[in-house]
Protein backbone atom coordinates (compact mmCIF):
# COMPACT_ATOMS: atom_id res chain seq x y z
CA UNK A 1 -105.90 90.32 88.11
CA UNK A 2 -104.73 88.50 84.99
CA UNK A 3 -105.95 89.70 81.54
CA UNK A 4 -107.85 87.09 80.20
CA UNK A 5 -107.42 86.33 76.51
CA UNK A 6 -110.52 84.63 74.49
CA UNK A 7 -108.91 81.95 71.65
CA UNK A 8 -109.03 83.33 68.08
CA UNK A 9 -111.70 81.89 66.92
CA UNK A 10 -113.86 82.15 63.23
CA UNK A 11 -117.42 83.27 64.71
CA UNK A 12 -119.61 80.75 64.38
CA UNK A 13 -123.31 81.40 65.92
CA UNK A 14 -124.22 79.15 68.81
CA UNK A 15 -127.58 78.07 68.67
CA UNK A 16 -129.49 77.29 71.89
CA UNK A 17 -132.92 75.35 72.90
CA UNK A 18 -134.15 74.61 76.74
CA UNK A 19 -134.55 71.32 76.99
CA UNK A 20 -137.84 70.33 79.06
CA UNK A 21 -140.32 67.93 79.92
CA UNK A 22 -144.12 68.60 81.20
CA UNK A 23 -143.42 66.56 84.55
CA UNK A 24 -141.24 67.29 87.89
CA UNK A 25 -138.22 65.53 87.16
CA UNK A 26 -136.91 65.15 83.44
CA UNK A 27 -132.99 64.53 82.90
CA UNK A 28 -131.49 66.13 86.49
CA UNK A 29 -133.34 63.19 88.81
CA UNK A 30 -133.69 64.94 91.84
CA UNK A 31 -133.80 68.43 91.42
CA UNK A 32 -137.58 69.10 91.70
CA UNK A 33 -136.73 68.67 95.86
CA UNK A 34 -134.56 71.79 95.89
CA UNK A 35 -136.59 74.21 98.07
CA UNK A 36 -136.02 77.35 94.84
CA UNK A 37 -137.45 75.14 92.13
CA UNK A 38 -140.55 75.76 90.65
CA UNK A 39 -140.75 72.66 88.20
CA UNK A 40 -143.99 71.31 90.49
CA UNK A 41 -145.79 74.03 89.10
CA UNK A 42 -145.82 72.52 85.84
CA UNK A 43 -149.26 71.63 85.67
CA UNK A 44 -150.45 75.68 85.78
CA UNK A 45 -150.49 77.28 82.20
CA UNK A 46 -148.59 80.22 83.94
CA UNK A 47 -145.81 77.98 84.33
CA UNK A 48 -145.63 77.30 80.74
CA UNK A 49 -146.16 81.22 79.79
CA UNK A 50 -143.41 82.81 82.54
CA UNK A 51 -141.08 79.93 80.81
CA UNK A 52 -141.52 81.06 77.36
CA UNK A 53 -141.04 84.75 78.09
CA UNK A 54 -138.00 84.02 80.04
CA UNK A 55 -136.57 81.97 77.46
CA UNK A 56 -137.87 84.67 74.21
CA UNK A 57 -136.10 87.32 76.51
CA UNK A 58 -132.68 85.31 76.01
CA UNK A 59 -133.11 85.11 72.71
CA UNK A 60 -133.26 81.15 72.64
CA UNK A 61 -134.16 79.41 69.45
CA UNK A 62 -136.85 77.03 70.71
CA UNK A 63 -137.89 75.03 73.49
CA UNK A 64 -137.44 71.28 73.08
CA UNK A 65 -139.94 69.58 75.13
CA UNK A 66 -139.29 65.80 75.26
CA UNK A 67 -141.80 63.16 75.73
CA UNK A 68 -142.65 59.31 76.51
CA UNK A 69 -146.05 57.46 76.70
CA UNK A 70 -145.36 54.80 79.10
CA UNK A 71 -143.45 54.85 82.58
CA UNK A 72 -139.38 53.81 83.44
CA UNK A 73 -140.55 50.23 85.36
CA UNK A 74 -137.24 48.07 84.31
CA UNK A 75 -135.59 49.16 87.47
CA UNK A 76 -135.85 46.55 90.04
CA UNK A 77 -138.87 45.39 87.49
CA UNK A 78 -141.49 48.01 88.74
CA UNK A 79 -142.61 52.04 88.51
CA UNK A 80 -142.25 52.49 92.35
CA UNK A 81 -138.57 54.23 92.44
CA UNK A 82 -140.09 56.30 89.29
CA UNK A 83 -143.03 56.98 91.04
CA UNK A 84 -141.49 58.08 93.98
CA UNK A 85 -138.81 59.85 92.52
CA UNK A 86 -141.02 61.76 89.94
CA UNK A 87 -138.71 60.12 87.15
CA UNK A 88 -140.75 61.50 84.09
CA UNK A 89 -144.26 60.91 85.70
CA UNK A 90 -146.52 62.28 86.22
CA UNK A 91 -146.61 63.24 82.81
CA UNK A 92 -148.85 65.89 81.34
CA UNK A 93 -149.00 65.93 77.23
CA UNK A 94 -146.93 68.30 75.79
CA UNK A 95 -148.52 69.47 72.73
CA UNK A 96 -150.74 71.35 74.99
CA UNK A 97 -148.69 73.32 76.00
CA UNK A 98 -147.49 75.23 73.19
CA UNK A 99 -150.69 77.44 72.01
CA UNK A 100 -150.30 79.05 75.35
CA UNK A 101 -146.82 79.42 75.16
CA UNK A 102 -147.19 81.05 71.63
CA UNK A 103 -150.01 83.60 72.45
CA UNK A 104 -147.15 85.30 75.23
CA UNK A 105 -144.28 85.39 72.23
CA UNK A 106 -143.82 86.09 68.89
CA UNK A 107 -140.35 84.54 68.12
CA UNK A 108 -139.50 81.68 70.03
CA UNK A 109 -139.90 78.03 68.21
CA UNK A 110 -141.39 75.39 69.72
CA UNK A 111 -139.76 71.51 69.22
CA UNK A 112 -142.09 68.89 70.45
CA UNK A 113 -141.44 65.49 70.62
CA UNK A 114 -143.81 62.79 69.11
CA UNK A 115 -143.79 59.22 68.45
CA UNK A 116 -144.60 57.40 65.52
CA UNK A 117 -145.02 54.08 66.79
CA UNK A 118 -148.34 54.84 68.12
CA UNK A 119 -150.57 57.23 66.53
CA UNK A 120 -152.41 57.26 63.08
CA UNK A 121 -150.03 59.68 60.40
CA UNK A 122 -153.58 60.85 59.81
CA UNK A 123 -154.69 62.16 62.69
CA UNK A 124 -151.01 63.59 64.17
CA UNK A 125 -150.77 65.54 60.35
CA UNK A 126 -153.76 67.77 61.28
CA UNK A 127 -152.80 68.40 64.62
CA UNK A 128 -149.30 69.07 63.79
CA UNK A 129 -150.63 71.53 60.93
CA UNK A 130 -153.08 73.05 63.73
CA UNK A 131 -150.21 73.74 65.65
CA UNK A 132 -148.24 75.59 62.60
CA UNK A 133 -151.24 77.46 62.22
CA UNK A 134 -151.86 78.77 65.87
CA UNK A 135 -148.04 79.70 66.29
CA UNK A 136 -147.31 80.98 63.23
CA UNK A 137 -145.34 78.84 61.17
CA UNK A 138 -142.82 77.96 64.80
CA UNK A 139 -143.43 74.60 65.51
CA UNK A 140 -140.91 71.28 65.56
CA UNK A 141 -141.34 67.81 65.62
CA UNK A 142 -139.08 65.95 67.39
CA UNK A 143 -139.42 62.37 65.84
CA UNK A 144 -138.92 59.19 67.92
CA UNK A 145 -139.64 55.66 67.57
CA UNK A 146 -140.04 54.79 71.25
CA UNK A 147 -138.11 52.73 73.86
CA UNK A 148 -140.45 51.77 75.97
CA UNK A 149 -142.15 48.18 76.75
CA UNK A 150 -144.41 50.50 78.95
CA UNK A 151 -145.52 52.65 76.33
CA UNK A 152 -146.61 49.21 73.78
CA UNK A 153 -148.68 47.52 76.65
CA UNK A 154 -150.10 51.16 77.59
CA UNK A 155 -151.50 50.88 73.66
CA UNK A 156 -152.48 47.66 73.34
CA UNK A 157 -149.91 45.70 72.59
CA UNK A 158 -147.34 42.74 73.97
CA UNK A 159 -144.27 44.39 73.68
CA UNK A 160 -142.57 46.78 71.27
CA UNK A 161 -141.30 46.03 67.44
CA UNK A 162 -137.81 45.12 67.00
CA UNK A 163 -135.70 48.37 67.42
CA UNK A 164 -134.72 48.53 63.53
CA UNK A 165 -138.25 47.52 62.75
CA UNK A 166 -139.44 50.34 64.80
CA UNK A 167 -137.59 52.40 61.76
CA UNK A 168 -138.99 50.87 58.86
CA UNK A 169 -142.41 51.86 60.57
CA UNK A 170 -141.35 55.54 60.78
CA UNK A 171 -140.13 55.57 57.33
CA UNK A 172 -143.08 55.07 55.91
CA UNK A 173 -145.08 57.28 58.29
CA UNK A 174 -143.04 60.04 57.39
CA UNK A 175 -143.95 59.45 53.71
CA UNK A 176 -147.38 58.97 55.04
CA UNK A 177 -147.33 62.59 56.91
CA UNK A 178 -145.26 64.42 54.00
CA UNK A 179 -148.02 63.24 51.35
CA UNK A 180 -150.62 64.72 53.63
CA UNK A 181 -148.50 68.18 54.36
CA UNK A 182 -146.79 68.73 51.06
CA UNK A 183 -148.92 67.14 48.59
CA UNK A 184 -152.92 67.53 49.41
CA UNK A 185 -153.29 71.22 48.98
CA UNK A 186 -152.21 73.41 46.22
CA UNK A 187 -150.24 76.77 47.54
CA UNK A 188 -153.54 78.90 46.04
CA UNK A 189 -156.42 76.06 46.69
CA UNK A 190 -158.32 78.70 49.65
CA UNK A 191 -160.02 81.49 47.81
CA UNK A 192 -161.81 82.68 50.31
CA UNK A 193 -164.37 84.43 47.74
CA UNK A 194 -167.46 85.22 49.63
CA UNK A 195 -168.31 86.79 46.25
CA UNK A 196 -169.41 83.14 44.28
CA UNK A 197 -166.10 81.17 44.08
CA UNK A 198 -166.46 79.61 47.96
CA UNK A 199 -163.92 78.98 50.08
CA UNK A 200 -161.94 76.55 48.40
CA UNK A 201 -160.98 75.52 44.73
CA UNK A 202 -162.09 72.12 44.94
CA UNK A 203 -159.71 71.04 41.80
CA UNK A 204 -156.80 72.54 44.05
CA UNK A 205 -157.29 69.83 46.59
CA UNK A 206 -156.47 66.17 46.14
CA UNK A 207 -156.59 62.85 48.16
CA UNK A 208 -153.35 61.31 49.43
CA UNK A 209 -153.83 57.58 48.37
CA UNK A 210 -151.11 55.61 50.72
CA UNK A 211 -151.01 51.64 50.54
CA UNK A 212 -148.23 50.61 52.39
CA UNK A 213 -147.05 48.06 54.76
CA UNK A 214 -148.42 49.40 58.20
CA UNK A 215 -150.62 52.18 56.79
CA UNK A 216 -153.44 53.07 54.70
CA UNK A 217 -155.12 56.25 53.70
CA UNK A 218 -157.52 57.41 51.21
CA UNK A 219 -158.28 61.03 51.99
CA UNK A 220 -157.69 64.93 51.85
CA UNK A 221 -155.29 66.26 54.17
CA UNK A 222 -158.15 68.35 56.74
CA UNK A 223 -155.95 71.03 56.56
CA UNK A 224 -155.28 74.30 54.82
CA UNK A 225 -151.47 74.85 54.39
CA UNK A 226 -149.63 76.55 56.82
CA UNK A 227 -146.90 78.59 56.58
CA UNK A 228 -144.20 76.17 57.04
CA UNK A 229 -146.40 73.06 55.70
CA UNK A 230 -143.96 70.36 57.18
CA UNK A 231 -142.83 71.58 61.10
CA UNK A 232 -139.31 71.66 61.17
CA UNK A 233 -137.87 68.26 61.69
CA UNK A 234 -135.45 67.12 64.84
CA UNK A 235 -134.71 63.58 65.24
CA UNK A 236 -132.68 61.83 68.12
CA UNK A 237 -131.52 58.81 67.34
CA UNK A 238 -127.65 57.76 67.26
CA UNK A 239 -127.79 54.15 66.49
CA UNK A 240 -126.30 53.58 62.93
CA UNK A 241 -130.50 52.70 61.68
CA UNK A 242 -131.23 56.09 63.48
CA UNK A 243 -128.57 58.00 61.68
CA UNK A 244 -129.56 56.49 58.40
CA UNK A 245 -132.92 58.04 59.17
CA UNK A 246 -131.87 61.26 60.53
CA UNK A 247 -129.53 61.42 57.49
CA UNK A 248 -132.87 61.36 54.93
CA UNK A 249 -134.97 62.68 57.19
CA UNK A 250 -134.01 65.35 60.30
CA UNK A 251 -133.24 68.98 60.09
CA UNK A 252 -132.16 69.06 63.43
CA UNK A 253 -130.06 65.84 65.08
CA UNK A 254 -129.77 66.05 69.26
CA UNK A 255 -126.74 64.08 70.52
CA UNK A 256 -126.12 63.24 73.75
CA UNK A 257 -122.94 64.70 75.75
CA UNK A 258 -120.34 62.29 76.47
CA UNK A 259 -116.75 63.05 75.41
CA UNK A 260 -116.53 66.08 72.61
CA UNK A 261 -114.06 63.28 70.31
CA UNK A 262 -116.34 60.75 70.64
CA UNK A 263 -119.29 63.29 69.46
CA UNK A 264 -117.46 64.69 67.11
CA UNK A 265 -117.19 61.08 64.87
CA UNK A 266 -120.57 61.18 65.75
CA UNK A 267 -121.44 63.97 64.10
CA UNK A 268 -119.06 63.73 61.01
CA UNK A 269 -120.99 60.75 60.06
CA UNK A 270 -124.52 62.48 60.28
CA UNK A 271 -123.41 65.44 57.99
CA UNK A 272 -121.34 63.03 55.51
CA UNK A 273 -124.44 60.86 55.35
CA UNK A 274 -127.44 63.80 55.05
CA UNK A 275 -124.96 65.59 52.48
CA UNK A 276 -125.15 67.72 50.68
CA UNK A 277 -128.39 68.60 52.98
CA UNK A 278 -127.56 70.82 55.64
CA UNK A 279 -128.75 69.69 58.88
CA UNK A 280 -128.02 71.44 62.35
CA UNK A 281 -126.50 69.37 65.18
CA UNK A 282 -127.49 70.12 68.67
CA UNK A 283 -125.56 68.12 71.84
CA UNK A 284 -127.04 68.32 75.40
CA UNK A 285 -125.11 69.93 78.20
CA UNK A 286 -126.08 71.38 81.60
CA UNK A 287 -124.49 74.68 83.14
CA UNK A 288 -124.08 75.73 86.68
CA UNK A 289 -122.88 79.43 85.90
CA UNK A 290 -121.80 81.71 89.31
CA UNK A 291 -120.93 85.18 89.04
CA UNK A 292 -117.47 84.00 90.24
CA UNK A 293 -115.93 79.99 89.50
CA UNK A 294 -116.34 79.77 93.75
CA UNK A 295 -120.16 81.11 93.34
CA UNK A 296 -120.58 78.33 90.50
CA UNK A 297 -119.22 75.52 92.52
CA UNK A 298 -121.16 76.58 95.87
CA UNK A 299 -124.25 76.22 93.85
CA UNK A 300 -123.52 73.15 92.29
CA UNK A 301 -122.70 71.42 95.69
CA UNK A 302 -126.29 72.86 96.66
CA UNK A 303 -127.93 71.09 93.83
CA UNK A 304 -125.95 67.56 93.87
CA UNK A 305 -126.93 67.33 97.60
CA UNK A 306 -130.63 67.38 96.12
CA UNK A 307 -129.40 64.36 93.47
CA UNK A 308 -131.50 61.29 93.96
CA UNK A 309 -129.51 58.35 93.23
CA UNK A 310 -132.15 56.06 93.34
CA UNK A 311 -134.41 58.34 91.03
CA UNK A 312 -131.03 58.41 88.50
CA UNK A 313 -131.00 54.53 88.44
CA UNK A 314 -134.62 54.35 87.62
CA UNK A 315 -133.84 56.47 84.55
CA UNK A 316 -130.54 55.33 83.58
CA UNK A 317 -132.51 51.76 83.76
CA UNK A 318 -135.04 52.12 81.45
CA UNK A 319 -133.17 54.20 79.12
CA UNK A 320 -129.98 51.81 78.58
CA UNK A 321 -132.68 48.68 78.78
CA UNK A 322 -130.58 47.33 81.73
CA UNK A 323 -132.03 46.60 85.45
CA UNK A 324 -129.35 47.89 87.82
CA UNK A 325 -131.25 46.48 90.79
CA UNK A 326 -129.55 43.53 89.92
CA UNK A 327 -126.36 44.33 90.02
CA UNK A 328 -123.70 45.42 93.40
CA UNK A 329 -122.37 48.56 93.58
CA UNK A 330 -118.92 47.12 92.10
CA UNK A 331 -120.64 44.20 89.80
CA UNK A 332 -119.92 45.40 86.28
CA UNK A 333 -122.17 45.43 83.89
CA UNK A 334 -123.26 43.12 81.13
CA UNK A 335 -125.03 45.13 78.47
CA UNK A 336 -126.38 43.04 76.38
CA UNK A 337 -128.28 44.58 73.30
CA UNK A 338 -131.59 45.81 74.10
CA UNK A 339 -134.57 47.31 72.19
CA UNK A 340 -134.18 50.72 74.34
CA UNK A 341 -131.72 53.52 73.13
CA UNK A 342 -128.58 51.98 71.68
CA UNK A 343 -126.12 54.61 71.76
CA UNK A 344 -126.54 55.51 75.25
CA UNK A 345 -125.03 51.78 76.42
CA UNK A 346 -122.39 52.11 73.57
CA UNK A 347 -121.77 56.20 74.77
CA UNK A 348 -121.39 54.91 78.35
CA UNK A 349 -119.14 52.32 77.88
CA UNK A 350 -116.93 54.81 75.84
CA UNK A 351 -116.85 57.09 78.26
CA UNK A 352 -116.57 54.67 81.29
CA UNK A 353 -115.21 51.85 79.18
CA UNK A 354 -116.35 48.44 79.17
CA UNK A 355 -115.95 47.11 82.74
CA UNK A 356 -118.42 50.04 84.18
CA UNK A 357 -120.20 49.30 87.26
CA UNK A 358 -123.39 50.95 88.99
CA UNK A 359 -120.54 52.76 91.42
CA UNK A 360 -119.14 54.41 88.41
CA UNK A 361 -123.07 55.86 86.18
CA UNK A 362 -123.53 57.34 90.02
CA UNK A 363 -120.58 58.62 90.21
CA UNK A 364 -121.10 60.21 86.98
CA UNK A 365 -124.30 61.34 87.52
CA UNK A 366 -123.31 64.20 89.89
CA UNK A 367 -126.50 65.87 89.78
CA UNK A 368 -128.62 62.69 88.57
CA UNK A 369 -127.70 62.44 85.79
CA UNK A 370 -125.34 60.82 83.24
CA UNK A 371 -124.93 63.97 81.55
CA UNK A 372 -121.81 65.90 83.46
CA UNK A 373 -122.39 69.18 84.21
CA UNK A 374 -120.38 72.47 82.94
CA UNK A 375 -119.38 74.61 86.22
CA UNK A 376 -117.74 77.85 86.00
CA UNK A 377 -118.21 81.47 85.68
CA UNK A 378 -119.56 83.06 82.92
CA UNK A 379 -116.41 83.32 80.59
CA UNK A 380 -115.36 79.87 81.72
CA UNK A 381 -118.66 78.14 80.48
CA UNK A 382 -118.99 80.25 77.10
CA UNK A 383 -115.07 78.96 76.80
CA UNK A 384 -116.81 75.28 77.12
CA UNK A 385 -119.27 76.18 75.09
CA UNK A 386 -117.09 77.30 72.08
CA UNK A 387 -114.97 74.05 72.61
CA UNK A 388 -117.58 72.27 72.31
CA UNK A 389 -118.70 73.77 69.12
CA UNK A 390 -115.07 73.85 67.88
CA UNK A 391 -114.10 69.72 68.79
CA UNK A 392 -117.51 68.51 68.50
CA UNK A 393 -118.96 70.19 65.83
CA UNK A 394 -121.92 70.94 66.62
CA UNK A 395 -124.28 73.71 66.07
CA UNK A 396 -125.62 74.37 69.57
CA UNK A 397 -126.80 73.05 72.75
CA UNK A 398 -129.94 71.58 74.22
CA UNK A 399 -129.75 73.09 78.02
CA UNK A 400 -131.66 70.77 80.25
CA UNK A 401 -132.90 72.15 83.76
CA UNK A 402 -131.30 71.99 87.16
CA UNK A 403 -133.20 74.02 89.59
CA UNK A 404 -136.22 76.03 88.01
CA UNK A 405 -136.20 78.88 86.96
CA UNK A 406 -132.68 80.45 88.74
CA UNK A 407 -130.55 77.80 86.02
CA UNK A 408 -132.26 79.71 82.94
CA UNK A 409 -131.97 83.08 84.32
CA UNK A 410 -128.48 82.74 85.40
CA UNK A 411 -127.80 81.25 82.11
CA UNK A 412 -129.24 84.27 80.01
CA UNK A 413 -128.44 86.90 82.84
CA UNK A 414 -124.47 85.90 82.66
CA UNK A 415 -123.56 83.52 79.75
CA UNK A 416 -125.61 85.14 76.98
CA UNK A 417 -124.02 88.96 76.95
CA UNK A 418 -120.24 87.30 77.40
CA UNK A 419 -121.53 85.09 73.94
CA UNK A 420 -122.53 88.09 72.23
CA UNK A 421 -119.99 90.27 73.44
CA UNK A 422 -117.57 87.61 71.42
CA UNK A 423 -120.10 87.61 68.88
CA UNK A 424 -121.25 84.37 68.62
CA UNK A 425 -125.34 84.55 69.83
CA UNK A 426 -127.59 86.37 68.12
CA UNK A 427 -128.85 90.00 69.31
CA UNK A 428 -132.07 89.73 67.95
CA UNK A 429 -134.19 87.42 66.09
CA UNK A 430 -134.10 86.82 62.41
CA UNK A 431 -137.42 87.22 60.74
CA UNK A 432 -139.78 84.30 59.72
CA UNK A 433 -140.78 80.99 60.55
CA UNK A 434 -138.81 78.71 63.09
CA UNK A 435 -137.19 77.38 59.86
CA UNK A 436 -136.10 81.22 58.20
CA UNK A 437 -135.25 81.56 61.61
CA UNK A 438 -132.86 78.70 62.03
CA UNK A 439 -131.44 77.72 58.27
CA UNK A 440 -131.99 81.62 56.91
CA UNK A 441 -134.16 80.04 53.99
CA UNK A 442 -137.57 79.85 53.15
CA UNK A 443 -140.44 78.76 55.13
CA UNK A 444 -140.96 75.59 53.46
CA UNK A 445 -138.40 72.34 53.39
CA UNK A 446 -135.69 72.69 50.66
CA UNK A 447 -136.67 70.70 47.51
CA UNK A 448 -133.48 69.26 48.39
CA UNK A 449 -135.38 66.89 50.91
CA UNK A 450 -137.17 63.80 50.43
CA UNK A 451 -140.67 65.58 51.31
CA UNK A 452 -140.31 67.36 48.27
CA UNK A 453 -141.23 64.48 45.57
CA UNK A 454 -144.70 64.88 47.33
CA UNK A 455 -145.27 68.44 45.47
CA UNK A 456 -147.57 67.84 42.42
CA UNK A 457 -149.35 70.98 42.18
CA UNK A 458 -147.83 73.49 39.07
């Protein structure tokens, strides 16, 4: 046996979420069929509990748990191949979730995504503050704007805003939601003097007055301040409007995995543009890890005979805004611009180039996804890890499911001591909030952000 020899490298920690979804098939189409997966127990609270102690035992960050509020009906113009395929629905809500998830740990954050297009700032403020509150200062907000035509007839409307539009909406909700978190409630406004000063200071409390374009709001924030005030901020979007928001806005940016080059620009033009913020840059990947490279690629040709390709076009359909029941197998594509997610129709055609065809996505999409998997034992996938993190530069990964729960304790069982061992993941938690946790700061956003002109109170 050879000696192997790990690049010098500077240590950098590698930070880590599980990327989920409260429904049997998320990002892997296909997987919930494979006879050891568990994800069809998601509607049991003991699902959600076993998942965050597995995943607080690894020492991950945080669980990101993506969301949508209508269903993927662009393929072939209806929901049946989503239906059938369990592509994202049924679809419990995910917020839910997390106070039972955060009575079982005491570290692990909690990312949840939430869209602005569709629910008062008002109302999501208090029970995004609730949240802080009940999990002690570790929850995330994962902000989108929506995709889905779904989604705007589910609420009441024809169709959705313009994509850029759909920006200038979340702008001002985020001012909207800041005014309410940061600016309502002084730091010392809760006495709690049973003795004859009540409860609270009543000159330490103010309305948030907000006229703006979509929104209005003349009212105290319902909430006492929690420990982080504002949840940590992630934010998804790639398109150069989304960047320009994630560049004032996001703590956190997810990227999608296509080629580490083509990421890398990617991210380059996220940190120039948030500088001198720091924000942390998370791409998505998905391991198959064996004991042995031959033990990794027996289990992924178990799993990819489980891939639905029907289930992946569903997806891949509403997602890139383009209905591949039209097209032959060979047909390529016309993608035309579309008021779904930009940069995944310009990150496939750089990866595929511009002549792709539906042959080619399934092709791709070797366990239903577009999102190729990493296959080796467990040196050779912390090696792609730390590539990843060296050409891409990124901070860490989002690690969508395969087959539930073997993936994630493979992953933390094998990958996790090799990553220490070179020391670049954490053996224990730093203290605090899920923001000490992750930036080593304070609780609170930096004064450095935008939120911070909302802080009146000497």
């Amino acid at each position: 046996m050879t000696e192997r020899t790990v690049p010098d490298r500077q240590p950098r920690e590698i930070r880590l979420n599980a990327f989920d979804m409260a429904t049997p098939g998320h990002i892997q189409q296909g997987m919930w069929t494979h006879p050891r997966d568990n994800s069809r127990g998601y509607t049991t609270i003991g699902h959600w509990t076993d998942l965050a102690r597995r995943l607080e035992r690894g020492l991950f960050d945080g669980l990101f748990l993506a969301d949508v509020l209508g269903v993927y009906d662009v393929h072939g113009g209806n929901r049946d191949a989503a239906l059938s395929g369990g592509v994202q629905v049924p679809l419990l809500d995910p917020m839910l979730t997390i106070p039972a998830m955060a009575a079982v740990t005491t570290e692990l954050g909690f990312g949840v995504t939430s869209n602005t297009a569709y629910e008062p700032p008002y109302l999501f403020a208090r029970r995004m503050s609730t949240l802080d509150h009940l999990t002690a200062g570790r929850v995330g907000w994962n902000i989108v704007t929506g995709y889905l035509d779904s989604a705007a007839r589910a609420l009441g409307y024809d169709g959705q805003m313009q994509h850029d539009d759909r920006y200038d909406l979340a702008d001002e909700y985020m001012e909207a939601v800041y005014a309410l978190w940061e600016g309502s409630w002084a730091d010392d406004a809760v006495r709690r003097d049973a003795a004859g000063n009540g409860y609270t200071d009543p000159t330490r409390v103010r309305a948030v007055v907000h006229e703006g374009r979509q929104y209005r709001i003349n009212a105290i924030h319902l909430c006492e301040p929690s420990l982080q005030r504002t949840p940590v901020l992630y934010q998804a979007g790639a398109s150069d409007r989304g960047r320009r928001f994630a560049a004032t806005h996001a703590e956190c940016v997810f990227v999608n995995g296509s080629k580490p080059s083509v990421v890398r620009a990617l991210v380059d033009d996220l940190r120039a543009r948030a500088a001198p913020r720091q924000i942390l840059v998370f791409v998505g990947a998905t391991v198959v890890v064996g004991r042995t490279e031959r033990e990794a690629q027996s289990l992924l040709a178990d799993y990819a005979a489980h891939a639905s390709a029907e289930a992946t076009l569903a997806h891949a359909s509403a997602s890139l805004g383009i209905d591949f029941a039209r097209y032959g197998m060979d047909e390529p594509i016309a993608a035309a611009p579309t008021q779904a997610i930009r940069s995944n129709v310009d990150a496939m055609v750089k990866v595929a180039g511009p002549a792709w065809t539906k042959r080619t996505l399934l092709a791709q999409s070797v366990l239903g996804s577009r999102q190729p998997p990493i296959v080796g034992d467990p040196h050779q996938v912390a090696d792609a890890l730390q590539a990843w993190v060296d050409e891409a530069n990124v901070d860490g990964f989002n690690l969508s499911r395969t087959v539930m729960p073997e993936c994630l304790e493979a992953f933390i069982a094998l990958v996790v001591p090799v990553l220490q061992e070179r020391g670049v993941y954490k053996s224990s938690y730093a203290e605090g909030s899920y923001r000490e946790k992750l930036f080593r700061a304070g609780p609170r956003l930096p004064e450095s952000h935008v939120a911070a002109r909302h802080r009146h109170w000497p």
